[in-house]
Protein backbone atom coordinates (compact mmCIF):
# COMPACT_ATOMS: atom_id res chain seq x y z
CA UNK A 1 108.42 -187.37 42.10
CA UNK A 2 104.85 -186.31 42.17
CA UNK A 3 102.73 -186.69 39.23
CA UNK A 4 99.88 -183.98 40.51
CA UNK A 5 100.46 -180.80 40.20
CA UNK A 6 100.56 -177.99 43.15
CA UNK A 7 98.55 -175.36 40.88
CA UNK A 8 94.54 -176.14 41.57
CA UNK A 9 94.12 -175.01 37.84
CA UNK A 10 95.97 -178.32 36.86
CA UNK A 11 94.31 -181.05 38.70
CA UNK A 12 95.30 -184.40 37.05
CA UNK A 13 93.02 -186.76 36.04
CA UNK A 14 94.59 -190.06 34.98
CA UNK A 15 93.75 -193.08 32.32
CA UNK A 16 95.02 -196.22 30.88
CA UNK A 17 94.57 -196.32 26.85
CA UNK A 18 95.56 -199.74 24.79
CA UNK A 19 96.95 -199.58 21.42
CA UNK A 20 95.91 -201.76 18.83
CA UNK A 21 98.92 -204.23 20.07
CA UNK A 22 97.98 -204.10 23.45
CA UNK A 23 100.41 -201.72 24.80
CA UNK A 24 99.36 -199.73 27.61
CA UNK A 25 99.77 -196.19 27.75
CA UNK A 26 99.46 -193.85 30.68
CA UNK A 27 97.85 -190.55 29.15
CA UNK A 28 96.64 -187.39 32.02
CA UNK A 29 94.30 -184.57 31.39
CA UNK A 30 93.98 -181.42 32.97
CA UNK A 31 91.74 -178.74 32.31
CA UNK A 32 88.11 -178.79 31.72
CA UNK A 33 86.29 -182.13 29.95
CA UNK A 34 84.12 -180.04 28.10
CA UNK A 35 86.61 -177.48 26.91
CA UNK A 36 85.91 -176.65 23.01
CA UNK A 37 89.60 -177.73 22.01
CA UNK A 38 91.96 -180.62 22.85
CA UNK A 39 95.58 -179.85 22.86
CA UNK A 40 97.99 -183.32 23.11
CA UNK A 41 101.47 -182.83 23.57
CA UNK A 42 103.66 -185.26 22.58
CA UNK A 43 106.99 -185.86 24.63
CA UNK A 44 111.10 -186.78 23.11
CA UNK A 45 113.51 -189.69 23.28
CA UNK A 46 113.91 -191.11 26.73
CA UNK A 47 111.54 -188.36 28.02
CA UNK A 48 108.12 -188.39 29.97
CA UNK A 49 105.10 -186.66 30.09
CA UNK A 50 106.59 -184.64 33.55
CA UNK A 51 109.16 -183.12 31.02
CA UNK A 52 105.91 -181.19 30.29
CA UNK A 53 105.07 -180.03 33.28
CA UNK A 54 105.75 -176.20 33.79
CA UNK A 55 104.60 -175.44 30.19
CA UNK A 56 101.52 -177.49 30.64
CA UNK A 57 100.71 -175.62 34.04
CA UNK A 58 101.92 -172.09 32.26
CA UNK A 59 99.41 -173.18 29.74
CA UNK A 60 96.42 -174.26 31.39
CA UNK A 61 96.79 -170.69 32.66
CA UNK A 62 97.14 -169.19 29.97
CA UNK A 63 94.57 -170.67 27.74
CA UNK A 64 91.98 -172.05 30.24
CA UNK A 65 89.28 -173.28 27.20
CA UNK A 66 91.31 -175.56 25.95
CA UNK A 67 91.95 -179.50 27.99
CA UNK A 68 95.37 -180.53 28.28
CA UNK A 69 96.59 -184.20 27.00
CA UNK A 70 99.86 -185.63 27.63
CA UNK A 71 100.93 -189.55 27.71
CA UNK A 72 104.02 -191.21 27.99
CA UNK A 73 105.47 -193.56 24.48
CA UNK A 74 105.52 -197.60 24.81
CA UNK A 75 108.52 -197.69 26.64
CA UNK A 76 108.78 -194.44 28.36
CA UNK A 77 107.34 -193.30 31.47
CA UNK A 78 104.46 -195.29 33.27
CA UNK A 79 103.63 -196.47 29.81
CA UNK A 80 104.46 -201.11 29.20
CA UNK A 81 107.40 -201.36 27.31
CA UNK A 82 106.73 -203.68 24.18
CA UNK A 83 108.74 -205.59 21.74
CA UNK A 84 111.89 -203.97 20.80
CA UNK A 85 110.61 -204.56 16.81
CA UNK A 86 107.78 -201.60 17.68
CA UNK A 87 110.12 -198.77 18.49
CA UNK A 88 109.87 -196.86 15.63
CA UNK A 89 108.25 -194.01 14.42
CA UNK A 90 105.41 -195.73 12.45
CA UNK A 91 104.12 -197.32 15.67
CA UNK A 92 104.22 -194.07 17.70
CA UNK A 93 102.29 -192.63 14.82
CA UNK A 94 99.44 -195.57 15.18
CA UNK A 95 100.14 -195.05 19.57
CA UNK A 96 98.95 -191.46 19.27
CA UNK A 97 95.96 -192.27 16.91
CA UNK A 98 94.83 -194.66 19.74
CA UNK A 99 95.26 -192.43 22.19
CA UNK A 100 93.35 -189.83 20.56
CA UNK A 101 90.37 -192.45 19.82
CA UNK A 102 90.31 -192.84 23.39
CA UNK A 103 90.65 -189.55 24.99
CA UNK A 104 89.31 -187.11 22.19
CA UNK A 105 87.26 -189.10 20.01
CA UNK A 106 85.51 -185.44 18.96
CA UNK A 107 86.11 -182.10 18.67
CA UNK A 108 88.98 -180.16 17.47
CA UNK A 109 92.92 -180.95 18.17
CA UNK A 110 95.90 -179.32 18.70
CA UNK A 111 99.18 -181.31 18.56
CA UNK A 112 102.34 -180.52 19.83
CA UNK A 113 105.48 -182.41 19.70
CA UNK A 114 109.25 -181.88 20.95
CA UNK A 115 111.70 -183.59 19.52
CA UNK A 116 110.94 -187.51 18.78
CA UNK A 117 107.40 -186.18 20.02
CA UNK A 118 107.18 -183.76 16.86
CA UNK A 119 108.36 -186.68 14.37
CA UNK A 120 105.74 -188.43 16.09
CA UNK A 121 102.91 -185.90 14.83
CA UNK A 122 104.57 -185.60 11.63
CA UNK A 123 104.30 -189.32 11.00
CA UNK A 124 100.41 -189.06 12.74
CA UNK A 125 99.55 -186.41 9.95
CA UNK A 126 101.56 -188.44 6.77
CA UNK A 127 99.01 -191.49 8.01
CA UNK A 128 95.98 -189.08 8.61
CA UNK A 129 96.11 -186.75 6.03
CA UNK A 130 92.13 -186.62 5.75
CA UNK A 131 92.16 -185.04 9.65
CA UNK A 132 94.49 -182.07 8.35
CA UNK A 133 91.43 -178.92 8.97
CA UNK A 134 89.02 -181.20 10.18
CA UNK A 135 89.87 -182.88 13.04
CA UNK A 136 93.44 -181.28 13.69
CA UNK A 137 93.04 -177.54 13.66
CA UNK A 138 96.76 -176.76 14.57
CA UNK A 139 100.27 -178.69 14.85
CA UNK A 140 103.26 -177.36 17.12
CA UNK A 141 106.49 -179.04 16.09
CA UNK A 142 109.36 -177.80 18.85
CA UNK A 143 112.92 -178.84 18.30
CA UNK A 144 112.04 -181.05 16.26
CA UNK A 145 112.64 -182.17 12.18
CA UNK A 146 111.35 -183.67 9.33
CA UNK A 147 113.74 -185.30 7.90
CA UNK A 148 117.95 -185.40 7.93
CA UNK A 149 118.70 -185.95 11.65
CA UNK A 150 121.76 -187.36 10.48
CA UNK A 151 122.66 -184.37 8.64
CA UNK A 152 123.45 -181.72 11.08
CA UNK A 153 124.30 -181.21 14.58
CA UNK A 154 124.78 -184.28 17.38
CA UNK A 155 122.31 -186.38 14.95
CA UNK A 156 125.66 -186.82 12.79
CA UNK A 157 126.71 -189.02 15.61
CA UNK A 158 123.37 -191.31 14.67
CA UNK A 159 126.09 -192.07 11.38
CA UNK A 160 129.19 -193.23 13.69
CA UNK A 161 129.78 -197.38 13.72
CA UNK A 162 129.80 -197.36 17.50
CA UNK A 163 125.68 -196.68 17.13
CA UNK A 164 125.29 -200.63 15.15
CA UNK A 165 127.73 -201.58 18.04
CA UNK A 166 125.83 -200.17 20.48
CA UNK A 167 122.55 -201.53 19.43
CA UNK A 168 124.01 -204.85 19.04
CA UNK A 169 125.38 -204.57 22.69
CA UNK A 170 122.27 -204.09 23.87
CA UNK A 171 120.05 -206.76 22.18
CA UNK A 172 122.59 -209.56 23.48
CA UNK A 173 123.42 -208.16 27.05
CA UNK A 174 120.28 -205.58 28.13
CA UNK A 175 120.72 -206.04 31.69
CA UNK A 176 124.42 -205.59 31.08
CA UNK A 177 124.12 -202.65 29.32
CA UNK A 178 121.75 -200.86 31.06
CA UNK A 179 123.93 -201.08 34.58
CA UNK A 180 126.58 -199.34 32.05
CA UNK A 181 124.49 -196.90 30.95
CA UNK A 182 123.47 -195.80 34.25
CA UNK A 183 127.07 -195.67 34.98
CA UNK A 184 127.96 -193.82 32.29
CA UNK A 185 124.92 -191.27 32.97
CA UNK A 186 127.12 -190.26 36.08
CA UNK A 187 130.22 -189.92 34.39
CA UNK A 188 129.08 -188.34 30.90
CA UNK A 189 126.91 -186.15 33.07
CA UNK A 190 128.46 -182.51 31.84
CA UNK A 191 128.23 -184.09 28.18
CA UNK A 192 124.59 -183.76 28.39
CA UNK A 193 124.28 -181.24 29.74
CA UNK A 194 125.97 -179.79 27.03
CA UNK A 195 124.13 -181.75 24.56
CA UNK A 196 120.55 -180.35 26.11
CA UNK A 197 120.90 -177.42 27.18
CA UNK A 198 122.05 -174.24 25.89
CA UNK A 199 124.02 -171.35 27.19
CA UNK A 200 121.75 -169.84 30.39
CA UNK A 201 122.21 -171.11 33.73
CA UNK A 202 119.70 -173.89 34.62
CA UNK A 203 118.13 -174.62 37.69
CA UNK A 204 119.13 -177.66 39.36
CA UNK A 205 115.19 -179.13 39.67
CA UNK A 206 115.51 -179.02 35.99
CA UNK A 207 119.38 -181.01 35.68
CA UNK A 208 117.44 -183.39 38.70
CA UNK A 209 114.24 -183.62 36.69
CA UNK A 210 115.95 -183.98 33.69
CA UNK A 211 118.57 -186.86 34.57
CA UNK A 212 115.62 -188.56 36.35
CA UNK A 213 113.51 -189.16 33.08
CA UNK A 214 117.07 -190.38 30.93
CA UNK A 215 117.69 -192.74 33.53
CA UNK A 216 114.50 -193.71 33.49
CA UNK A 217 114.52 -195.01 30.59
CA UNK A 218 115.53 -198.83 29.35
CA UNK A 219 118.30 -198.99 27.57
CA UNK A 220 116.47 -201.14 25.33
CA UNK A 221 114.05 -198.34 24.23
CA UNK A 222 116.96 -195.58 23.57
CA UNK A 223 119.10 -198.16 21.72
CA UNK A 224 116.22 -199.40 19.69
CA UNK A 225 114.25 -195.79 18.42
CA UNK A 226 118.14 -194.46 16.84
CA UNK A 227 117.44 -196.83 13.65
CA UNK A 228 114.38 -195.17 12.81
CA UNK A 229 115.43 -191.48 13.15
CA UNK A 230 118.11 -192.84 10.60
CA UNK A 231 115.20 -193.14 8.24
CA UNK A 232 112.90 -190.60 9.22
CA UNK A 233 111.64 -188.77 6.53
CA UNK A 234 108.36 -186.78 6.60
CA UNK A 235 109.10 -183.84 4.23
CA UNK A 236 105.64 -185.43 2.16
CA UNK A 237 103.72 -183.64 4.60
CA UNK A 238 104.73 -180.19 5.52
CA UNK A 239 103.26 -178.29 2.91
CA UNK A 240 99.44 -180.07 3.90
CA UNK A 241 100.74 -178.38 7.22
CA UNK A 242 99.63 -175.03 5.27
CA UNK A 243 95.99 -175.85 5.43
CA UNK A 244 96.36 -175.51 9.00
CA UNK A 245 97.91 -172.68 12.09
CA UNK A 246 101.23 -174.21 12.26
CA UNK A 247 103.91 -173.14 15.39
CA UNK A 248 107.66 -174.54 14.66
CA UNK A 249 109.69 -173.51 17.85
CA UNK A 250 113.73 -173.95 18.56
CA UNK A 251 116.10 -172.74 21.13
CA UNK A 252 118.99 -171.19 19.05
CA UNK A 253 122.07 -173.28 21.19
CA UNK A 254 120.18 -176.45 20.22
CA UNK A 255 122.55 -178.86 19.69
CA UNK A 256 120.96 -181.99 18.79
CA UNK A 257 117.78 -180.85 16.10
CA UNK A 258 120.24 -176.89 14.95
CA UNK A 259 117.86 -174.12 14.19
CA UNK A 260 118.61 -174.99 10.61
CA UNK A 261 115.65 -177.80 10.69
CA UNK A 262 113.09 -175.61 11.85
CA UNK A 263 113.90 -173.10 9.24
CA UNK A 264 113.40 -175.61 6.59
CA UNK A 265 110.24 -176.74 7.94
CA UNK A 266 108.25 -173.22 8.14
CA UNK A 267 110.13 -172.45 4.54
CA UNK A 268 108.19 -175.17 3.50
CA UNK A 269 104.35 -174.37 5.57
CA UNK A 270 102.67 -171.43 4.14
CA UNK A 271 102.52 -168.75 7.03
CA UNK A 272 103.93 -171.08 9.71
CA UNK A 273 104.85 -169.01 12.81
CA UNK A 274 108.38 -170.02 13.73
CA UNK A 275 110.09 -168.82 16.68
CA UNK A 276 113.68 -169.03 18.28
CA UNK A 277 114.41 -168.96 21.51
CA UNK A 278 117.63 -167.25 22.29
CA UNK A 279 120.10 -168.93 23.87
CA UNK A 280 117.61 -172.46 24.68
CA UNK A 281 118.80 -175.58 24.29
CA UNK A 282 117.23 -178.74 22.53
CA UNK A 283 114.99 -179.01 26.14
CA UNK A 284 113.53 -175.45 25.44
CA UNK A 285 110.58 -176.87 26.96
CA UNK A 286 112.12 -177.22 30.36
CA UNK A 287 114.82 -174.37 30.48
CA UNK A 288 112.28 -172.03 28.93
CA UNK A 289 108.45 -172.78 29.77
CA UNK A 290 106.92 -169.84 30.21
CA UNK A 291 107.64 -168.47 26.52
CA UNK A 292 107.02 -171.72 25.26
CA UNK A 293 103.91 -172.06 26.63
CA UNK A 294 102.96 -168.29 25.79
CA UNK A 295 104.09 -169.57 21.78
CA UNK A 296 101.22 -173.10 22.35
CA UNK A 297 98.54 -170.34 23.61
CA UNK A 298 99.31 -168.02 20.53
CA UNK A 299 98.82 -171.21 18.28
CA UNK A 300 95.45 -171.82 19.95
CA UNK A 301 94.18 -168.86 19.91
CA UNK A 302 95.06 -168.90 16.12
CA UNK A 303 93.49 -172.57 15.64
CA UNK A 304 90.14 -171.17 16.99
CA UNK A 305 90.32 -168.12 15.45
CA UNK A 306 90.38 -169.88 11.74
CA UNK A 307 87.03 -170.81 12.94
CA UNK A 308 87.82 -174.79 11.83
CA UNK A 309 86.65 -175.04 15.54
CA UNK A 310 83.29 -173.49 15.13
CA UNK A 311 82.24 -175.15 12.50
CA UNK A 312 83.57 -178.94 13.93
CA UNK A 313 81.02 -178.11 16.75
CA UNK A 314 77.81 -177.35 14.50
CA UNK A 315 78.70 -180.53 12.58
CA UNK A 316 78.56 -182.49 16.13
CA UNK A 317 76.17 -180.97 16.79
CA UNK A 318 73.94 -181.67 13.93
């Protein structure tokens, strides 16, 4: 599967970044280096940076000022897995501060998250607060919550006995486990589906594309992340959101984060555009990309327009 893109617009440049505990991460930009705004967006559970890739190319098309960032977690993707005790929240938080220290040390931000990617800018903003309107201009949070994933939807499943079980499973056998995993990929196969998508037809790139990145993934990093969504509260920081253009986007058949979170987040941001997407499932950002992407360009457009941007530049500049 090729990481470069076939639209000239999107030409991928490509870096290593190191976390403070010497993780590496593989983060790509596209777009111009000098572009006045930075826009990072932040992938889900078992997921990549490719699950990006139609909105990202929508996007850089549609907003060509702004430079596209994307990386893949500890774990995921191209990124070094780590030790099974740093898969939590917290330490994504501390990844993507790292990751913007190396790629977008100035300037304005944007940051965009679906699904364990929007916890992951929740938790960046609870343990950055001082960046909210100066060095973050705008936050996207796409089927996504910030708090109760056990509450409502598949995340009830996060409280079922089998999940301890699983995770214990996994710590003593991994190699065992992850040949039954793989296994059971194949045979739970229309589960998923199910579980990710909502009622439209999808394309079968997407189901390939899809399945590709989940089996991807070590079974030791999906086991190891469902303990701290079990604890994953950032409700502290949504109304600080208000300071800020704030986009909270779900599909309305999403079955894992239910429209219901998203409703409680913008009731809780001061003029926080939300937006459903009919009939999109919890990957909205694959079945849907082009309105998705349309939604990130709106959010831009409103970042710069608060004029935050403007006056981060003069202050560079003087």
């Amino acid at each position: 599967m090729s990481n470069i893109s076939t639209i000239a617009t999107a030409v991928e440049r490509r870096a290593t970044v190191s976390t403070g505990d010497g993780v590496e991460l593989t983060v790509r930009e596209y777009g111009r280096r000098d572009a006045e705004l930075t826009v990072v967006l932040v992938h889900g559970h078992c997921l990549r940076s490719e699950s990006w890739t139609d909105v990202r190319d929508e996007l850089v098309g549609e907003y060509p000022g702004a430079r596209v960032v994307c990386y893949d977690h500890r774990g995921h993707g191209d990124s070094a897995m780590a030790s099974r005790q740093t898969y939590h929240l917290e330490q994504l938080g501390h990844d993507l501060r790292d990751v913007l220290d190396a790629v977008a040390p100035t300037g304005p931000v944007v940051l965009v998250g679906h699904s364990m990617g929007g916890m992951t800018v929740l938790t960046y903003v609870g343990q950055n607060r001082h960046e909210i309107g100066t060095r973050i201009v705008g936050v996207g949070l796409i089927a996504t919550a910030a708090s109760g994933l056990a509450d409502a939807g598949f995340g009830r499943l996060l409280r079922n006995p089998f999940i301890s079980g699983f995770q214990a499973a996994v710590r003593r056998a991994p190699r065992l486990m992850q040949q039954v995993k793989l296994l059971a990929c194949k045979v739970f196969a229309p589960v998923v589906r199910a579980a990710e998508f909502g009622d439209g037809k999808v394309s079968p790139r997407v189901l390939t594309l899809a399945a590709a990145m989940h089996n991807g993934t070590s079974i030791v990093t999906m086991a190891s992340f469902l303990s701290s969504f079990m604890t994953y509260d950032r409700t502290d920081v949504l109304a600080e959101l208000s300071k800020i253009p704030t986009m909270i986007l779900c599909g309305s058949a999403d079955l894992m984060t239910p429209p219901s979170h998203s409703v409680t987040m913008a009731a809780a941001i001061d003029y926080a555009d939300l937006v459903l997407i009919d009939g999109a499932g919890h990957s909205v950002i694959l079945e849907q990309p082009r309105q998705v992407a349309e939604v990130i360009a709106r959010l831009l457009t409103r970042a710069s327009d608060t004029g935050t941007v403007n006056r981060i530049d003069l202050a560079l500049a003087a």
